[in-house]
Protein backbone atom coordinates (compact mmCIF):
# COMPACT_ATOMS: atom_id res chain seq x y z
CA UNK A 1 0.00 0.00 0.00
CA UNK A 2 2.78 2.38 1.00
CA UNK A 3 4.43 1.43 -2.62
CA UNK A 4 1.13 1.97 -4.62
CA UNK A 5 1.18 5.87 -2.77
CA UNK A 6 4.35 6.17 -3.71
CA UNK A 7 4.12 5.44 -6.82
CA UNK A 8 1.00 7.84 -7.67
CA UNK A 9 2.65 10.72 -5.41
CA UNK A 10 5.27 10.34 -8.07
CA UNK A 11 3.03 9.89 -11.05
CA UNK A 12 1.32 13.12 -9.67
CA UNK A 13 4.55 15.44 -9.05
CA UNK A 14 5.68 14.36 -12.38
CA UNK A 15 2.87 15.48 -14.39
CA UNK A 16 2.23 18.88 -11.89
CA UNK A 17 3.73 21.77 -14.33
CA UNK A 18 6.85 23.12 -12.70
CA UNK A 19 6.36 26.44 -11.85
CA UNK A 20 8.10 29.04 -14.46
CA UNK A 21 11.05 31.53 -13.22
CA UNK A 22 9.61 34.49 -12.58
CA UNK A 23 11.55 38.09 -11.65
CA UNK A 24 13.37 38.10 -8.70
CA UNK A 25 11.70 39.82 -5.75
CA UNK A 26 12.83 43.06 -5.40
CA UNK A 27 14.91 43.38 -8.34
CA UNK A 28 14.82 46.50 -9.96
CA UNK A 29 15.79 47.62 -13.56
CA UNK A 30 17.83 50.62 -13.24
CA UNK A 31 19.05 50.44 -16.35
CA UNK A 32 15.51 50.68 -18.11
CA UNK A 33 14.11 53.14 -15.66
CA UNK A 34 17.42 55.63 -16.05
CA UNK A 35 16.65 55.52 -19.65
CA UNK A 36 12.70 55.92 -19.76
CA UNK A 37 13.56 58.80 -17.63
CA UNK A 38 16.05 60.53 -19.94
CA UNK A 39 13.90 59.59 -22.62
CA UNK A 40 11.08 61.80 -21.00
CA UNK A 41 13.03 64.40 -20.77
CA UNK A 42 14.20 64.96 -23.86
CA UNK A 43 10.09 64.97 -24.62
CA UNK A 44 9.47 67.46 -21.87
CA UNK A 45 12.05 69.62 -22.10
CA UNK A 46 11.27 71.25 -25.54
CA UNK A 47 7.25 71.37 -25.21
CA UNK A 48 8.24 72.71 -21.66
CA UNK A 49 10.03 75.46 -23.39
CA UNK A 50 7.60 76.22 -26.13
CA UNK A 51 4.64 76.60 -23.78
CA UNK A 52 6.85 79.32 -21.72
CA UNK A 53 8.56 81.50 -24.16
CA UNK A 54 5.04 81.68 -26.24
CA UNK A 55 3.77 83.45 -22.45
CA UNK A 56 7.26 85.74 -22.92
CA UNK A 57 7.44 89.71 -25.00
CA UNK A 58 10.18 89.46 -27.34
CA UNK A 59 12.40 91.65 -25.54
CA UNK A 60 12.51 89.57 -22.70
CA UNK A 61 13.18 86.33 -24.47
CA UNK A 62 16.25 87.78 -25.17
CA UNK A 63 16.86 89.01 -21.78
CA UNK A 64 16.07 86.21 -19.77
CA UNK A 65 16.93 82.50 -19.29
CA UNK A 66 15.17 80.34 -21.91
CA UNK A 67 14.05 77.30 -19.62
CA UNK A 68 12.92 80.36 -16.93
CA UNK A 69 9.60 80.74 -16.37
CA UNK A 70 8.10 84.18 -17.62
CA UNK A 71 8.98 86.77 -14.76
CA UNK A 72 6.17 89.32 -16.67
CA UNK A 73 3.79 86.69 -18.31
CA UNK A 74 1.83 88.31 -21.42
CA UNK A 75 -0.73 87.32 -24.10
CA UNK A 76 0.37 89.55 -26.67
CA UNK A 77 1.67 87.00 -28.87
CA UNK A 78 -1.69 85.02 -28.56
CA UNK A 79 -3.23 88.24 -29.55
CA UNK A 80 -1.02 88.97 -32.31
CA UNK A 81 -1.24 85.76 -33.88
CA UNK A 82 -5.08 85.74 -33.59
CA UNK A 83 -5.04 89.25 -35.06
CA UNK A 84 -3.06 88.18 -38.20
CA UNK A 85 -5.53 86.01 -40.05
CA UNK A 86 -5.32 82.96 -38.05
CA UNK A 87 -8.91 82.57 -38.36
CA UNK A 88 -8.35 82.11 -42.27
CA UNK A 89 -5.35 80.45 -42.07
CA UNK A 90 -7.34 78.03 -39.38
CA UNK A 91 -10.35 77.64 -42.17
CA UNK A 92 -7.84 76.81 -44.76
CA UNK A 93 -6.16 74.24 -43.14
CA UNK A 94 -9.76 72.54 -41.77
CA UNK A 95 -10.87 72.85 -45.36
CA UNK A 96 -7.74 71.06 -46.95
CA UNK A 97 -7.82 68.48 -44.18
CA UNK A 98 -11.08 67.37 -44.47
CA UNK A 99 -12.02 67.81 -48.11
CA UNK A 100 -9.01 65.06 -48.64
CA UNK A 101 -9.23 62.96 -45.55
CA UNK A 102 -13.02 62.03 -45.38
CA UNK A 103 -12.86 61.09 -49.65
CA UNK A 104 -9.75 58.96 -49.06
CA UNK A 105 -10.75 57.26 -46.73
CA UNK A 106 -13.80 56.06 -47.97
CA UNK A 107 -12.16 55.38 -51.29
CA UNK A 108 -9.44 53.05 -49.44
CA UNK A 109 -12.35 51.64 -47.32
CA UNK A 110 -14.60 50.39 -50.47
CA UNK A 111 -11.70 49.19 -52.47
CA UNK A 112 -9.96 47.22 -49.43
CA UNK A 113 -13.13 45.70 -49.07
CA UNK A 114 -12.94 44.99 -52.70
CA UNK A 115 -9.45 43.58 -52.74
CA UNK A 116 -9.89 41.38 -50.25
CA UNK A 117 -13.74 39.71 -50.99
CA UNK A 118 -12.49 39.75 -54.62
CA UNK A 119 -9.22 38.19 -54.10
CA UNK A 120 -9.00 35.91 -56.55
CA UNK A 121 -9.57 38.39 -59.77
CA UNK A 122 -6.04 39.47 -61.33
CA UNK A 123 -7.54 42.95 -61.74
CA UNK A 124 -8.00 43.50 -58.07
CA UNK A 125 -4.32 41.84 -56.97
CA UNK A 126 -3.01 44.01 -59.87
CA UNK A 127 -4.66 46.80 -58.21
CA UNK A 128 -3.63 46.03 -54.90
CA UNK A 129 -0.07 46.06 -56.15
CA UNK A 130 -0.22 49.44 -57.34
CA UNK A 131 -1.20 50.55 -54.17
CA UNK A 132 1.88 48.91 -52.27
CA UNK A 133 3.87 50.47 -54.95
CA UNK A 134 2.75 54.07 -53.77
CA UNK A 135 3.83 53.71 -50.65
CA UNK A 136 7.71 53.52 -51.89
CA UNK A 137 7.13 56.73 -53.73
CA UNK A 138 7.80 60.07 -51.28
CA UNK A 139 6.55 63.14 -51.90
CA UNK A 140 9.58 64.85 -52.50
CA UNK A 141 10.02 63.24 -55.38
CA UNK A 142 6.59 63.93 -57.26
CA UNK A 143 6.76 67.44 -56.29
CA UNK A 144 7.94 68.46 -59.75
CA UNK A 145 5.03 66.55 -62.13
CA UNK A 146 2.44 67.46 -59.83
CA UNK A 147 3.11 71.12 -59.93
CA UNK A 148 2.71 70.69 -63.63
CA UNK A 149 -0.13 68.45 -63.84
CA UNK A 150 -1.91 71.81 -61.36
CA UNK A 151 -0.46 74.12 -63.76
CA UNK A 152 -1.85 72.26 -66.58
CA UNK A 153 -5.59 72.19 -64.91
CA UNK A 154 -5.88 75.68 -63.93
CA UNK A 155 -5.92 74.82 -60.25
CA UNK A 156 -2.77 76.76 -58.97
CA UNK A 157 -3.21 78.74 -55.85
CA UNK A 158 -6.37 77.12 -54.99
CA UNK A 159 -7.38 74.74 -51.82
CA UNK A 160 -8.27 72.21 -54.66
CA UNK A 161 -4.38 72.11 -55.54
CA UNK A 162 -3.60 70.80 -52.28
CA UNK A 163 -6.70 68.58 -51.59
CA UNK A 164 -6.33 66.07 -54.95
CA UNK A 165 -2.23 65.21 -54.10
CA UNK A 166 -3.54 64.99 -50.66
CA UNK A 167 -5.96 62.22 -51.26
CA UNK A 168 -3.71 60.15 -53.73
CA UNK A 169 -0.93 60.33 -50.99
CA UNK A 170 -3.57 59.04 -48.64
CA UNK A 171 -5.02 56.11 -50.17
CA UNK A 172 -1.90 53.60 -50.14
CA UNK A 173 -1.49 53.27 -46.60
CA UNK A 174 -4.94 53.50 -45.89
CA UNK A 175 -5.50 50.64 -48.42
CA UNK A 176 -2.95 48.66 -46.23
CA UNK A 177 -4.42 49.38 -42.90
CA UNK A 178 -7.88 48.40 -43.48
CA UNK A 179 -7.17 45.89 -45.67
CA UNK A 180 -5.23 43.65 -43.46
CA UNK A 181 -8.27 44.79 -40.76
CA UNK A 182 -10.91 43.44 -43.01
CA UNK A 183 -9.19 40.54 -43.43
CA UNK A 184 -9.61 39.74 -39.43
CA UNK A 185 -13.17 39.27 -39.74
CA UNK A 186 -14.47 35.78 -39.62
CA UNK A 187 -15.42 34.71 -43.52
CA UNK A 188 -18.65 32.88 -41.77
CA UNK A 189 -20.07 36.52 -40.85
CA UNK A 190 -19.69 37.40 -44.75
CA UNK A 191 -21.34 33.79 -45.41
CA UNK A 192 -24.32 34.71 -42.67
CA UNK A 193 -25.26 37.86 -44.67
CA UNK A 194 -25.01 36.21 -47.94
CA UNK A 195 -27.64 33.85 -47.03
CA UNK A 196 -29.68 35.85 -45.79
CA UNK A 197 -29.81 37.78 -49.13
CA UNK A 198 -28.05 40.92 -48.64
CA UNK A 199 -25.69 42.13 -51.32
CA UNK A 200 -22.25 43.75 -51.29
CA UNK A 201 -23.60 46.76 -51.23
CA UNK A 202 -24.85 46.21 -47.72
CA UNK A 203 -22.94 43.69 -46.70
CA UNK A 204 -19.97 46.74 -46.91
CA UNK A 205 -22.38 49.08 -45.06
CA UNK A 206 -23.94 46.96 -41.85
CA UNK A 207 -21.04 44.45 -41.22
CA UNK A 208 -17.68 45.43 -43.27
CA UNK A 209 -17.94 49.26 -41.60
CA UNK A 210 -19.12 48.74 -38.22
CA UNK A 211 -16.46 45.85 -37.72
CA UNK A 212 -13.47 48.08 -39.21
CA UNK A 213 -14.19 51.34 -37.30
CA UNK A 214 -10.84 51.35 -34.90
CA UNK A 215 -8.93 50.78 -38.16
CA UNK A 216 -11.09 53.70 -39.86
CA UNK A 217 -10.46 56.12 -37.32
CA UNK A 218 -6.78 55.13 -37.17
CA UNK A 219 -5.88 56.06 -40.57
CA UNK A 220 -8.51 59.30 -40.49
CA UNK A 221 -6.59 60.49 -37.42
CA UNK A 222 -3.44 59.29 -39.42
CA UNK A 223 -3.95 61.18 -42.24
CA UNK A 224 -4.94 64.58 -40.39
CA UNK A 225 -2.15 64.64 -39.01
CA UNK A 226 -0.44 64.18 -42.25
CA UNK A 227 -2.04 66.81 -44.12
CA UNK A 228 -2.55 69.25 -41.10
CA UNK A 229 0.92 69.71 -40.72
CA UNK A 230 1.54 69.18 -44.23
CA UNK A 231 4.44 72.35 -45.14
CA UNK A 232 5.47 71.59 -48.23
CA UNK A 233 2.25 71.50 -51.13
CA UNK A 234 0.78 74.48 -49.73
CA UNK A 235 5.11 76.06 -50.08
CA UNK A 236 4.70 74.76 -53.79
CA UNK A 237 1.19 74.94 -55.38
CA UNK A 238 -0.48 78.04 -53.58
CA UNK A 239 0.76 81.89 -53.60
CA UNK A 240 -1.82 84.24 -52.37
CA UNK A 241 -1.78 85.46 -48.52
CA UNK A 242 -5.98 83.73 -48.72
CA UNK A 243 -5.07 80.72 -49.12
CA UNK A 244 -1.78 79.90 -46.73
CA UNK A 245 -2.54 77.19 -44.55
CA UNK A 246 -1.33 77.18 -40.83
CA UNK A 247 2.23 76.15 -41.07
CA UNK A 248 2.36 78.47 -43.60
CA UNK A 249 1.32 81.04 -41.56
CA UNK A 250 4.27 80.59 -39.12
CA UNK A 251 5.99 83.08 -41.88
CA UNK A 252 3.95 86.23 -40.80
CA UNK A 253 6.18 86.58 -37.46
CA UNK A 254 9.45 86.30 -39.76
CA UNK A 255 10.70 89.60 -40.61
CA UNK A 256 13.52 90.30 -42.82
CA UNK A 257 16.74 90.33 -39.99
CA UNK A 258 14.80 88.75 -37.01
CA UNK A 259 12.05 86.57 -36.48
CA UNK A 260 9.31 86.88 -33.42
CA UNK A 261 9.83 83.88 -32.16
CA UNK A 262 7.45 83.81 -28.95
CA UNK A 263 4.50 84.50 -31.52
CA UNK A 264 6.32 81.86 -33.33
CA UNK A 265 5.53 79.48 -30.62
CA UNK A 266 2.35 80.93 -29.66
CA UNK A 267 1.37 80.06 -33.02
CA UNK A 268 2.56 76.33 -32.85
CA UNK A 269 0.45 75.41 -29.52
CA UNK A 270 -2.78 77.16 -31.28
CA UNK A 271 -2.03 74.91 -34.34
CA UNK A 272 -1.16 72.03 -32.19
CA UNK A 273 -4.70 72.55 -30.20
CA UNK A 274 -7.09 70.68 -32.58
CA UNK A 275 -4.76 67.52 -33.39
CA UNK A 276 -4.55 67.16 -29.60
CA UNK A 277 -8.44 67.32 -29.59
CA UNK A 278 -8.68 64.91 -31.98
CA UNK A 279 -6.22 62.34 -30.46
CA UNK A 280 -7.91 62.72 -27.46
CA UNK A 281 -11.26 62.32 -28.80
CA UNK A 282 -9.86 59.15 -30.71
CA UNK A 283 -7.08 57.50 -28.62
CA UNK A 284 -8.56 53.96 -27.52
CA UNK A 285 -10.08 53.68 -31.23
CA UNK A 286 -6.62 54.47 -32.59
CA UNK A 287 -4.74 52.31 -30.13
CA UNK A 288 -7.44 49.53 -31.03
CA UNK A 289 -7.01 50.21 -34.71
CA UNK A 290 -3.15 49.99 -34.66
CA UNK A 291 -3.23 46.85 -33.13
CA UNK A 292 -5.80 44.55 -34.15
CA UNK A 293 -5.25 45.07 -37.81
CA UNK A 294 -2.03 43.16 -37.88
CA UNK A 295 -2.94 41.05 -34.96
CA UNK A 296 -2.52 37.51 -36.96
């Protein structure tokens, strides 16, 4: 009897999972912690600074000690900044933004849906292709043909000039995104609405859409930032004071032997101020979105 226990107290130890190292108690990674907290500082430091000076005049900028707080804090240089068309320049940019974010993304949202229910045409992998091929091609170095092709259509110095490149730099990545999103949902929901007779047309509207939202507002929020802080096709394709957009408008406070450089950086944080709305507004469905696409 005291063999047969034994035997099973052995049988049952050697099937019991052995427990798996863990950290040692009270160990401490110094290393990692030194370096998340120089890395936070070097992210601190300069918005610290921005927010500060933009609060400073300009003659005491030059006075005092750049990382000191303001000793005479002022709004003039929110003031001045509002005062010089920042309301236009703020339409502009909201106008450029959306008018190319909202049609590329539902362009990239109807023909990832194509590309992937469709996947066995040639035309649609061809077409997929092409999009993967955009995103190898910067904008730097299409600068050139599309200032022509504008030229060409009579759409220099407009908001129109900047909103069409916009949208055909959008699409490839968005494309990418969503496809490889739509391709997480079970086939068998696809199959479900199928039988029950609904057509592509709806089954893109009431499953495809609602399933893919994270992913949708991940590359929306994506590409307004892109095109928000987009510098150089408003530099190249628009000329008039009307139609600057607001990075553009950081060259009002540049003068010819000095630049302004608290209204400078007054006029960063108000141009910051809606992109922080928005990522606010859309963190968790942009964290979602940036993870469970490519979460195969």
């Amino acid at each position: 009897m005291a063999t047969t226990l034994t035997k099973g107290s052995d049988r049952t130890a050697a099937t019991e999972p052995r427990p798996t190292p863990g950290p040692v108690a009270g160990h401490r990674n110094w290393l990692g912690g030194a370096a998340g907290w120089i890395w936070l500082a070097v992210v601190i430091v300069p918005i610290y600074w921005i927010v500060i000076t933009s609060f400073k005049s300009q003659s005491n900028y030059y006075a005092e000690n750049p990382l000191a707080p303001p000793g005479e804090p002022t709004l003039d240089n929110y003031r001045l900044v509002i005062e010089s068309d920042f309301a236009q320049y703020f339409l502009n940019s909201v106008i450029a933004t959306l008018g190319a974010v909202i049609p590329a993304v539902l362009f990239s949202f109807m023909a990832a849906y194509a590309i992937v229910r469709g996947g066995a045409s040639r035309f649609l992998r061809w077409t997929n292709s092409l999009f993967l091929m955009g995103l190898a091609i910067p904008l730097q170095a299409t600068i050139i043909p599309i200032y022509l092709i504008i030229i060409r259509l009579h759409l220099y110095d407009t908001l129109l000039a900047l909103i069409l490149p916009s949208i055909a730099f959008a699409i490839p990545l968005s494309v990418l995104v969503l496809a490889n999103f739509i391709r997480d949902v079970p086939k068998e929901l696809f199959d479900s609405m199928r039988i029950d007779g609904a057509g592509e047309q709806a089954t893109l509207w009431r499953l495809a859409f609602p399933l893919t939202r994270p992913a949708i507002v991940t590359v929306t929020i994506y590409n307004a930032l892109t095109i928000w802080n987009g510098f150089l096709l408003p530099l190249i394709l628009t000329q008039s004071p009307d139609k600057r957009t607001l990075p553009l408008a950081l060259w009002s406070f540049q003068g010819q032997y000095s630049v302004n450089v608290p209204a400078v950086l007054a006029s960063v944080l108000l141009t910051t101020l809606p992109i922080l709305i928005l990522y606010v507004v859309g963190r968790r469905q942009l964290l979602s979105g940036l993870t469970a696409g490519f979460g195969k």
